[in-house]
C-alpha atoms as a PDB file:
ATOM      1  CA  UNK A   1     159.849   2.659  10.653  1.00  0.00           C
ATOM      2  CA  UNK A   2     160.911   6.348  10.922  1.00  0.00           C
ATOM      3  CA  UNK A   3     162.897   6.520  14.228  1.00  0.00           C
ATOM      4  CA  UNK A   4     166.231   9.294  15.193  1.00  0.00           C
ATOM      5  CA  UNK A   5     169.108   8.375  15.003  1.00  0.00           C
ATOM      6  CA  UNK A   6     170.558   7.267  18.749  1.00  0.00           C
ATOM      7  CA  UNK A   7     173.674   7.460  20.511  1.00  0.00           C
ATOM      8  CA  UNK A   8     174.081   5.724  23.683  1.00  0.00           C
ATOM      9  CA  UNK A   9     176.331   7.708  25.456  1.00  0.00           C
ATOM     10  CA  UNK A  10     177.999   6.874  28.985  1.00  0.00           C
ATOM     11  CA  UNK A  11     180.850   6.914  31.444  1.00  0.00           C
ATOM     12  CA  UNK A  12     182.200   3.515  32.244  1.00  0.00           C
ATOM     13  CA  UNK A  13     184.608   2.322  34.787  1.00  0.00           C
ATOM     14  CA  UNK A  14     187.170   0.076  33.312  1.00  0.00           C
ATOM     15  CA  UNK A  15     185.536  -2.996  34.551  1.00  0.00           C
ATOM     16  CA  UNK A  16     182.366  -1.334  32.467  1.00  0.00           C
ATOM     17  CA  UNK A  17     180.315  -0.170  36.032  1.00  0.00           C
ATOM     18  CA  UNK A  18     178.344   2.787  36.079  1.00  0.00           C
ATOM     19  CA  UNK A  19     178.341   3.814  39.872  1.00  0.00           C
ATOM     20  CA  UNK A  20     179.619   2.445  42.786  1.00  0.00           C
ATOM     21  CA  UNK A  21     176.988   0.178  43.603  1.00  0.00           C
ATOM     22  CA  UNK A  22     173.368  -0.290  42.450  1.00  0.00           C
ATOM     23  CA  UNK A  23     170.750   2.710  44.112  1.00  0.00           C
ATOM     24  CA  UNK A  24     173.726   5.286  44.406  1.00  0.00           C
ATOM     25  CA  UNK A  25     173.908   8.063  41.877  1.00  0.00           C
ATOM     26  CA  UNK A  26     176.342   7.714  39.173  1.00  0.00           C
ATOM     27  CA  UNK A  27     176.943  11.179  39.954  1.00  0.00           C
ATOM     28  CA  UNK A  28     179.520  10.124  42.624  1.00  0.00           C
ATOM     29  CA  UNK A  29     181.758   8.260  39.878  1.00  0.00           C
ATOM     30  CA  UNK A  30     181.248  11.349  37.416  1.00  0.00           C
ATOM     31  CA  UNK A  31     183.212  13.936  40.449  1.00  0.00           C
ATOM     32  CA  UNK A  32     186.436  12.812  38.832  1.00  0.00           C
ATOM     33  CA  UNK A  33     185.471  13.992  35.419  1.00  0.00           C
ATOM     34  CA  UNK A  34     187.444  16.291  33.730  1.00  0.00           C
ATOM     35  CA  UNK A  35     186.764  19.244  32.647  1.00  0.00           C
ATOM     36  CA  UNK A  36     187.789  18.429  29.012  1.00  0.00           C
ATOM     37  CA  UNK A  37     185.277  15.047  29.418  1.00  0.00           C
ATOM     38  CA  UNK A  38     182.790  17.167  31.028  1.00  0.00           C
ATOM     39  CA  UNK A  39     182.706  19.754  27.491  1.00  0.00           C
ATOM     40  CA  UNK A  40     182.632  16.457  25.592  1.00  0.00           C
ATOM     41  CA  UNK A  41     179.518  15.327  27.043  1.00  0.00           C
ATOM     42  CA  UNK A  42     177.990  18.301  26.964  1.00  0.00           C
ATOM     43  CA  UNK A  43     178.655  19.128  23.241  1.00  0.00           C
ATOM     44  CA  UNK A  44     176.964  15.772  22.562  1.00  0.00           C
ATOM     45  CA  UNK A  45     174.357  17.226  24.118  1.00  0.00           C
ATOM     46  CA  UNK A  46     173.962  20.555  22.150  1.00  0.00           C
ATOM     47  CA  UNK A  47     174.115  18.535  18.935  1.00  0.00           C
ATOM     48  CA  UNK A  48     171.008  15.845  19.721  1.00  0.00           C
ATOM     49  CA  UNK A  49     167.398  16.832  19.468  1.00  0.00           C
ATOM     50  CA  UNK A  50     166.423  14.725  22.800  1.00  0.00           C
ATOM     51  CA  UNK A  51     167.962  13.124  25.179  1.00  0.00           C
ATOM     52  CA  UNK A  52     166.454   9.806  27.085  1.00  0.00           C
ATOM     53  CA  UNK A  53     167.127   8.052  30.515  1.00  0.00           C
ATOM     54  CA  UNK A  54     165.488   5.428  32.199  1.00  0.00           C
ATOM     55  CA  UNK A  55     163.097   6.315  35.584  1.00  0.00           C
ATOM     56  CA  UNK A  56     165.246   4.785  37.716  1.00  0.00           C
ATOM     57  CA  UNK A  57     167.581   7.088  36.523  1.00  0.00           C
ATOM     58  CA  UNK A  58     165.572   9.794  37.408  1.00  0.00           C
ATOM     59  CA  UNK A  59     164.698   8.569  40.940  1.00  0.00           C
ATOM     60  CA  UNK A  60     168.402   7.657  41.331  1.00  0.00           C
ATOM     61  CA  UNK A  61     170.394  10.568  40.310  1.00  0.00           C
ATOM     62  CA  UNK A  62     167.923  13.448  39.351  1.00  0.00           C
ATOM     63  CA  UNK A  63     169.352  15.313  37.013  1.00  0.00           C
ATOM     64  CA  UNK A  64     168.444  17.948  34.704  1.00  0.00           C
ATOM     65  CA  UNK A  65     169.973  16.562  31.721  1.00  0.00           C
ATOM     66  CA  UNK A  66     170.757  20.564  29.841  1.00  0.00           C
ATOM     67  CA  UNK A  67     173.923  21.960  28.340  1.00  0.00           C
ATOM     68  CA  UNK A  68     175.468  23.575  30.863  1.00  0.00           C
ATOM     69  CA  UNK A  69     179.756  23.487  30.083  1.00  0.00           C
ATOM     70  CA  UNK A  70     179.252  23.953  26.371  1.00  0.00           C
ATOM     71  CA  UNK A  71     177.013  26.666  23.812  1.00  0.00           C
ATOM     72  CA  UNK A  72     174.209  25.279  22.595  1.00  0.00           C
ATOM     73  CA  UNK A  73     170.282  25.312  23.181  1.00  0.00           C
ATOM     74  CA  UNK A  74     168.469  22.477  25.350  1.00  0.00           C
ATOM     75  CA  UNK A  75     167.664  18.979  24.233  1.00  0.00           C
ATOM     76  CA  UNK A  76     164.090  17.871  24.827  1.00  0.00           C
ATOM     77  CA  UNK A  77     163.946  15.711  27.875  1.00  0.00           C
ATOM     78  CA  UNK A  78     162.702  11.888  27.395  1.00  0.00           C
ATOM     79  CA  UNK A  79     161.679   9.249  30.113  1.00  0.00           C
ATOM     80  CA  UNK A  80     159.611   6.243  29.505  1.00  0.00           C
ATOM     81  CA  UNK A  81     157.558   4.738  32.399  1.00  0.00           C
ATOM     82  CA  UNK A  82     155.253   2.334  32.065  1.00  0.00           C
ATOM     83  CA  UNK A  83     153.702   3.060  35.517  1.00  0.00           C
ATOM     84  CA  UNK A  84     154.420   6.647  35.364  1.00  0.00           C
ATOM     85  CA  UNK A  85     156.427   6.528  38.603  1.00  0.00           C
ATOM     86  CA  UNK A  86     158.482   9.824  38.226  1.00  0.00           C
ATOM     87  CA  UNK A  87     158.814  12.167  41.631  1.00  0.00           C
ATOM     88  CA  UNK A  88     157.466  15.417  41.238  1.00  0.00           C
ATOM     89  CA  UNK A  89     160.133  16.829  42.636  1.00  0.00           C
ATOM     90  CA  UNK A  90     162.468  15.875  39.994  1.00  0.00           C
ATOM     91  CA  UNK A  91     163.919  18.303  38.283  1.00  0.00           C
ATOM     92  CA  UNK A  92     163.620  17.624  34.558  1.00  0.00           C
ATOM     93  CA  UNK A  93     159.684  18.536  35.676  1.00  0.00           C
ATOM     94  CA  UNK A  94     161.056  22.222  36.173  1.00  0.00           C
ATOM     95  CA  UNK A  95     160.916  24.765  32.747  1.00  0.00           C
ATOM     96  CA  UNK A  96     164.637  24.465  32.210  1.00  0.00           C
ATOM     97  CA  UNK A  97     164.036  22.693  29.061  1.00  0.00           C
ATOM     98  CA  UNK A  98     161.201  20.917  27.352  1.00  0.00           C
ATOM     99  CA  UNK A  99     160.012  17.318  28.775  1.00  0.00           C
ATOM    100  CA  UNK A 100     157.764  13.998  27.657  1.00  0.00           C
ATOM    101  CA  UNK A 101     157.206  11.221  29.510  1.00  0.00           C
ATOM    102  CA  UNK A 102     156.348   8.217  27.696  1.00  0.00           C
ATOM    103  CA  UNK A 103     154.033   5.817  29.699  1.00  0.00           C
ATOM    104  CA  UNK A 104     151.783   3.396  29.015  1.00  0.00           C
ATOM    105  CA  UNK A 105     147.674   2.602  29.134  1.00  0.00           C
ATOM    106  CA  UNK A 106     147.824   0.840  32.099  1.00  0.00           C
ATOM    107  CA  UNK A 107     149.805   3.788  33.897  1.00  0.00           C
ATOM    108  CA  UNK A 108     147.774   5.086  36.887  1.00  0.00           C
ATOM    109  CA  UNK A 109     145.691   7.798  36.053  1.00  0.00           C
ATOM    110  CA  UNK A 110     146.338  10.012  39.002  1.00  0.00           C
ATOM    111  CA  UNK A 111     150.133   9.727  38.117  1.00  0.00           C
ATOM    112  CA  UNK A 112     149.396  10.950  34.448  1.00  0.00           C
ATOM    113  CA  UNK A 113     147.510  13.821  35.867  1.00  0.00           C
ATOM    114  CA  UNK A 114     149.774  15.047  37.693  1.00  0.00           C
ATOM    115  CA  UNK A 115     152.636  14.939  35.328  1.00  0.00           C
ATOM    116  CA  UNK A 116     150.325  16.644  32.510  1.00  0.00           C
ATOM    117  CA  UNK A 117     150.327  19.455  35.199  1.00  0.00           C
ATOM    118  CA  UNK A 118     153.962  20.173  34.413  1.00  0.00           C
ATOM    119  CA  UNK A 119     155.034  18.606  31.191  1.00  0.00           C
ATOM    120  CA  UNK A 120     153.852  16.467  27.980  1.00  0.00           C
ATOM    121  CA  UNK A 121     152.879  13.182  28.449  1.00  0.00           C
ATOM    122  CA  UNK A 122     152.815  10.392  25.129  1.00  0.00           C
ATOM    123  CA  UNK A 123     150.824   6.789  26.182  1.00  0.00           C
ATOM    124  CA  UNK A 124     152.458   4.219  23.772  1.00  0.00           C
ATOM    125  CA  UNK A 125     151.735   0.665  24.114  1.00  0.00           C
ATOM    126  CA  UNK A 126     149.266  -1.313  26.479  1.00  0.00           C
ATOM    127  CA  UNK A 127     150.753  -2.173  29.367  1.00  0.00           C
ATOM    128  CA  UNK A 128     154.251  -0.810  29.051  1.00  0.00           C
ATOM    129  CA  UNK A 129     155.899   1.262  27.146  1.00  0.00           C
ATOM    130  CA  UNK A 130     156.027   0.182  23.238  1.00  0.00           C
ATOM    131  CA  UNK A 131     159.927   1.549  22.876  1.00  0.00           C
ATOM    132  CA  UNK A 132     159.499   0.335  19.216  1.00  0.00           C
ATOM    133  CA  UNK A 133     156.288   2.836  18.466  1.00  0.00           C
ATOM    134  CA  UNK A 134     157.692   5.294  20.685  1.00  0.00           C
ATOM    135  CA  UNK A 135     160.611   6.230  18.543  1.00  0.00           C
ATOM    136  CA  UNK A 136     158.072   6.660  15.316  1.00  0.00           C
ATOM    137  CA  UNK A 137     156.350   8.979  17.849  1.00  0.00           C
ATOM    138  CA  UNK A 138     159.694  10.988  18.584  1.00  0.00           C
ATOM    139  CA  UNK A 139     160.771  11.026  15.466  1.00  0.00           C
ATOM    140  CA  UNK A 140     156.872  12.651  13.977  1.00  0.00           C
ATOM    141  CA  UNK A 141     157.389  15.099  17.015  1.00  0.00           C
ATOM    142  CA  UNK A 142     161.472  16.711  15.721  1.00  0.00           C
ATOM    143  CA  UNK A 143     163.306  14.185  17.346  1.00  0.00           C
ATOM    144  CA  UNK A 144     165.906  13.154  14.536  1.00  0.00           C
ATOM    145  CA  UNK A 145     168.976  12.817  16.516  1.00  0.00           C
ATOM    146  CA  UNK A 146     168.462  10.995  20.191  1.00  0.00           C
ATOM    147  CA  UNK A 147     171.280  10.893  23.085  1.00  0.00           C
ATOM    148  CA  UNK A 148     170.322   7.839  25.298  1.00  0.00           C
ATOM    149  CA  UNK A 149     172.232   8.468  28.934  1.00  0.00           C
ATOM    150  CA  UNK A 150     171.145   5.777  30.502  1.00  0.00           C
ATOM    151  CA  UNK A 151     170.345   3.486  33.015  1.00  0.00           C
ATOM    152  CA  UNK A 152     171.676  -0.327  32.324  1.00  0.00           C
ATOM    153  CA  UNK A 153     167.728  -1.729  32.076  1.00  0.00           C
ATOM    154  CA  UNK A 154     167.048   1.209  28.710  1.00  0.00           C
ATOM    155  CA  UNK A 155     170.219   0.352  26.873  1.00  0.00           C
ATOM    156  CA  UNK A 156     169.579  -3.068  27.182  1.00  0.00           C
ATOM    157  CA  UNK A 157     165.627  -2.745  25.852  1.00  0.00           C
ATOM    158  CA  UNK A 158     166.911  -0.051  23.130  1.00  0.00           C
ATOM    159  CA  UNK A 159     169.949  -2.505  22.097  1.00  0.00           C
ATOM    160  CA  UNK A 160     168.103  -5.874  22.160  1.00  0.00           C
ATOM    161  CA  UNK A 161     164.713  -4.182  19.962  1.00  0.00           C
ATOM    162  CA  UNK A 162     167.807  -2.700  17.432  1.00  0.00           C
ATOM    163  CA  UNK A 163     167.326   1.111  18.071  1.00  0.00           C
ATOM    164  CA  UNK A 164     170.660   2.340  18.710  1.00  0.00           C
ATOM    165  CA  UNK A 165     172.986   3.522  16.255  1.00  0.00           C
ATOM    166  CA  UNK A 166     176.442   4.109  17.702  1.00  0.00           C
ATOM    167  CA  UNK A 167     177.948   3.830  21.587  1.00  0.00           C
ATOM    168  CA  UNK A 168     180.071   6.651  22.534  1.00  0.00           C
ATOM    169  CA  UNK A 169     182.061   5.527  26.144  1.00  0.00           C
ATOM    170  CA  UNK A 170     183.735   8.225  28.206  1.00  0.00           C
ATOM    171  CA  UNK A 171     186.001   5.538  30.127  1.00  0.00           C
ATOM    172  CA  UNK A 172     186.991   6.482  33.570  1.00  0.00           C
ATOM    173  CA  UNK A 173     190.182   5.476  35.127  1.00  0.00           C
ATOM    174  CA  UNK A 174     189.466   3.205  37.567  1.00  0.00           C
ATOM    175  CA  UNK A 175     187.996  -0.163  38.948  1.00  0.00           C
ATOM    176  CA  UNK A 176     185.155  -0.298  41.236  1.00  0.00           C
ATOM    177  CA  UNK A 177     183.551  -3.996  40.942  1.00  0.00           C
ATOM    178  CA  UNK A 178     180.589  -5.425  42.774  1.00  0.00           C
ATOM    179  CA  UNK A 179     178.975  -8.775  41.851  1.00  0.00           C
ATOM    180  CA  UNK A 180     175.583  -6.549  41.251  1.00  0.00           C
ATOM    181  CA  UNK A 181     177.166  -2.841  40.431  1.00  0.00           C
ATOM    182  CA  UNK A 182     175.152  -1.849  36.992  1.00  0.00           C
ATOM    183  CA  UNK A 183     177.485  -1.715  33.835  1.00  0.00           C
ATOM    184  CA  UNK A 184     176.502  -0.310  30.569  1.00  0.00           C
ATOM    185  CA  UNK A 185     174.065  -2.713  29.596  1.00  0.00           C
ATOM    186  CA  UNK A 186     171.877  -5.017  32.093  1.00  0.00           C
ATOM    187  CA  UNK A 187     168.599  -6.998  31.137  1.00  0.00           C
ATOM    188  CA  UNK A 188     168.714 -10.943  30.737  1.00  0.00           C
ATOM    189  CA  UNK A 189     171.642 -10.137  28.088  1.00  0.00           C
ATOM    190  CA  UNK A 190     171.683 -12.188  24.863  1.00  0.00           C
ATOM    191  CA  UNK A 191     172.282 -16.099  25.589  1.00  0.00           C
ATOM    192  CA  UNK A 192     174.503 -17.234  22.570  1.00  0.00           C
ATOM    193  CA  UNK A 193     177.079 -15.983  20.628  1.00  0.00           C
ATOM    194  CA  UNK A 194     175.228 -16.449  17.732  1.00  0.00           C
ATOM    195  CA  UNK A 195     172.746 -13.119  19.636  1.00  0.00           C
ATOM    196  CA  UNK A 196     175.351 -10.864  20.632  1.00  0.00           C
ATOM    197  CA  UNK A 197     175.962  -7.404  18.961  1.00  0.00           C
ATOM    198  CA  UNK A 198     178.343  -6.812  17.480  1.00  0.00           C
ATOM    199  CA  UNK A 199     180.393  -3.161  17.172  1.00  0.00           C
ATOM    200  CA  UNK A 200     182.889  -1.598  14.697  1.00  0.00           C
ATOM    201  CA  UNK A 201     185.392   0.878  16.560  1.00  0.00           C
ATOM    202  CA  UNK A 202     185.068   4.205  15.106  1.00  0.00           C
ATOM    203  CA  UNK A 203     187.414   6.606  16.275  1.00  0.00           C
ATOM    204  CA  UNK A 204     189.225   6.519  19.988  1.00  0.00           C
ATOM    205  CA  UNK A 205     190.867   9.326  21.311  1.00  0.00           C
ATOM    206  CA  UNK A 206     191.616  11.274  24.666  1.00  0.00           C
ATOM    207  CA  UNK A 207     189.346  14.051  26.427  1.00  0.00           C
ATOM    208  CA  UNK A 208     191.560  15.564  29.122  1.00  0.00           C
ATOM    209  CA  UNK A 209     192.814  12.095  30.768  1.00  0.00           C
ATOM    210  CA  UNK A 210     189.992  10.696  29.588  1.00  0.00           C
ATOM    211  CA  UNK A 211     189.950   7.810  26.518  1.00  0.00           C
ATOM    212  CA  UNK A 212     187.030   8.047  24.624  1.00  0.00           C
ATOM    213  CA  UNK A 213     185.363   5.262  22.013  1.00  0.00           C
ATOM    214  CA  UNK A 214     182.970   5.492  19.335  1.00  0.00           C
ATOM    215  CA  UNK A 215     181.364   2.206  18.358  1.00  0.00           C
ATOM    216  CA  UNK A 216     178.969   2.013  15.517  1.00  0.00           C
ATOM    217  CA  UNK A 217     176.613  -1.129  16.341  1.00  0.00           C
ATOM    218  CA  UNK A 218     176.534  -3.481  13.359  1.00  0.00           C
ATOM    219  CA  UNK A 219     172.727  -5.683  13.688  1.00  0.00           C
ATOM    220  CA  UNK A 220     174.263  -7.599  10.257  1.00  0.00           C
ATOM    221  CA  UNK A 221     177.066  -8.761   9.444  1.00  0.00           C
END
């Protein structure tokens, strides 16, 4: 299979959350980003040929996932939905940058129609979205080089399927907790140690007052 290359890339708390607590925006932990963090992230961004987050992540946060603290042209913007549940009020449905939404068969047809209105929209798979033939899909339309930002539920589907390349962690300095706070990676999780992923530490070094990791995910030993 032809897929891009992908990059997972995230803040993370140092107990490995992602916001506060589940349904509020990560943007709240992200105010005590640096600038130096903030250019970081953003030249990731100017380097990648699309960039992906879940819907909830859309419905949650809203962003509009540009480059906007660093030089460099827009990524195009990638959300798969298998019911096509995106607001149309969000604003990576505005002509900052180019947009698909990847949905599935069995996606309500009045939802597709109105997101055709404003952007592209791939069907891959039946009744959700096929992540697998997605990629092939990405990768036919330019998309060599993928940023994934996100949520817990995507990283999780990307990592378990083996579509992700490397991890790149802008660590935050401080502890939040919560029995049911998101961290990086959510979904039923692997149930043996003979599952788990495994990663090889590429490079660590500081952004500002900011540690950041690189971790290349290793599917064989």
């Amino acid at each position: 299979m032809n897929r891009p290359y992908t990059i997972i890339v995230s803040e993370v708390t140092i107990d490995g959350k992602l916001t506060l607590k589940r349904g509020v925006s990560s943007k709240e932990i992200m105010k005590f980003m640096d600038e130096e963090a903030t250019r970081y992230l953003h030249q990731l961004r100017a380097k990648v040929d699309g960039i992906m987050v879940g819907a909830e992540t859309i419905r949650t946060d809203n962003p509009f996932l540009t480059v906007r603290y660093a030089e460099g042209n827009n990524p195009t913007r990638i959300v798969p939905t298998s019911k096509a549940d995106i607001p149309l009020d969000s604003n990576i449905l505005e002509k900052h940058a180019p947009t698909i939404i990847v949905t599935s068969e069995n996606a309500p047809e009045e939802k597709v129609k109105a997101l055709e209105e404003k952007v592209e929209v791939i069907k891959c798979g039946a009744n959700e979205v096929d992540l697998i033939k997605m990629m092939d899909v990405l990768y036919e339309k330019g998309i060599k080089k993928l940023m994934v930002e996100g949520g817990s539920t995507l990283n999780w589907n990307l990592l378990r399927l083996g579509l992700v390349d490397e991890i790149r962690l802008i660590h935050m300095p401080f502890i939040v907790g919560g029995e049911d706070t998101p961290t990086l990676v959510g979904g039923e999780g692997f149930q043996s140690l003979d599952e788990i992923l495994k990663a090889k530490l590429r490079a660590h070094f500081l952004r500002g007052s900011h540690l950041i990791t690189e971790w290349e995910i290793k599917y064989e030993d």
